[in-house]
Protein backbone atom coordinates (compact mmCIF):
# COMPACT_ATOMS: atom_id res chain seq x y z
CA UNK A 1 65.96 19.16 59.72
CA UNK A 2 63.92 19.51 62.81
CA UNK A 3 61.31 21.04 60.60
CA UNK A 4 60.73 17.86 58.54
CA UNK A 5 60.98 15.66 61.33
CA UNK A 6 58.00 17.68 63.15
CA UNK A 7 55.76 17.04 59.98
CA UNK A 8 56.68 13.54 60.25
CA UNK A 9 56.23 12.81 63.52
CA UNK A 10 52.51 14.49 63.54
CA UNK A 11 50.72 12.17 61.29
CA UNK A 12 52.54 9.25 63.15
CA UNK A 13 51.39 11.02 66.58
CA UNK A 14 47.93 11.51 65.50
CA UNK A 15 47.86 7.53 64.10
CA UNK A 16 48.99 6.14 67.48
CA UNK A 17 46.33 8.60 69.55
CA UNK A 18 43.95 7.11 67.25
């Protein structure tokens, strides 16, 4: 599950650098 989570959390990541 820690997979998906990762591939969640780096679109979210990159939104909130942005």
């Amino acid at each position: 599950m820690s997979f998906f989570h990762e591939i969640l959390s780096w679109p979210y990541l990159t939104l909130t650098t942005i």
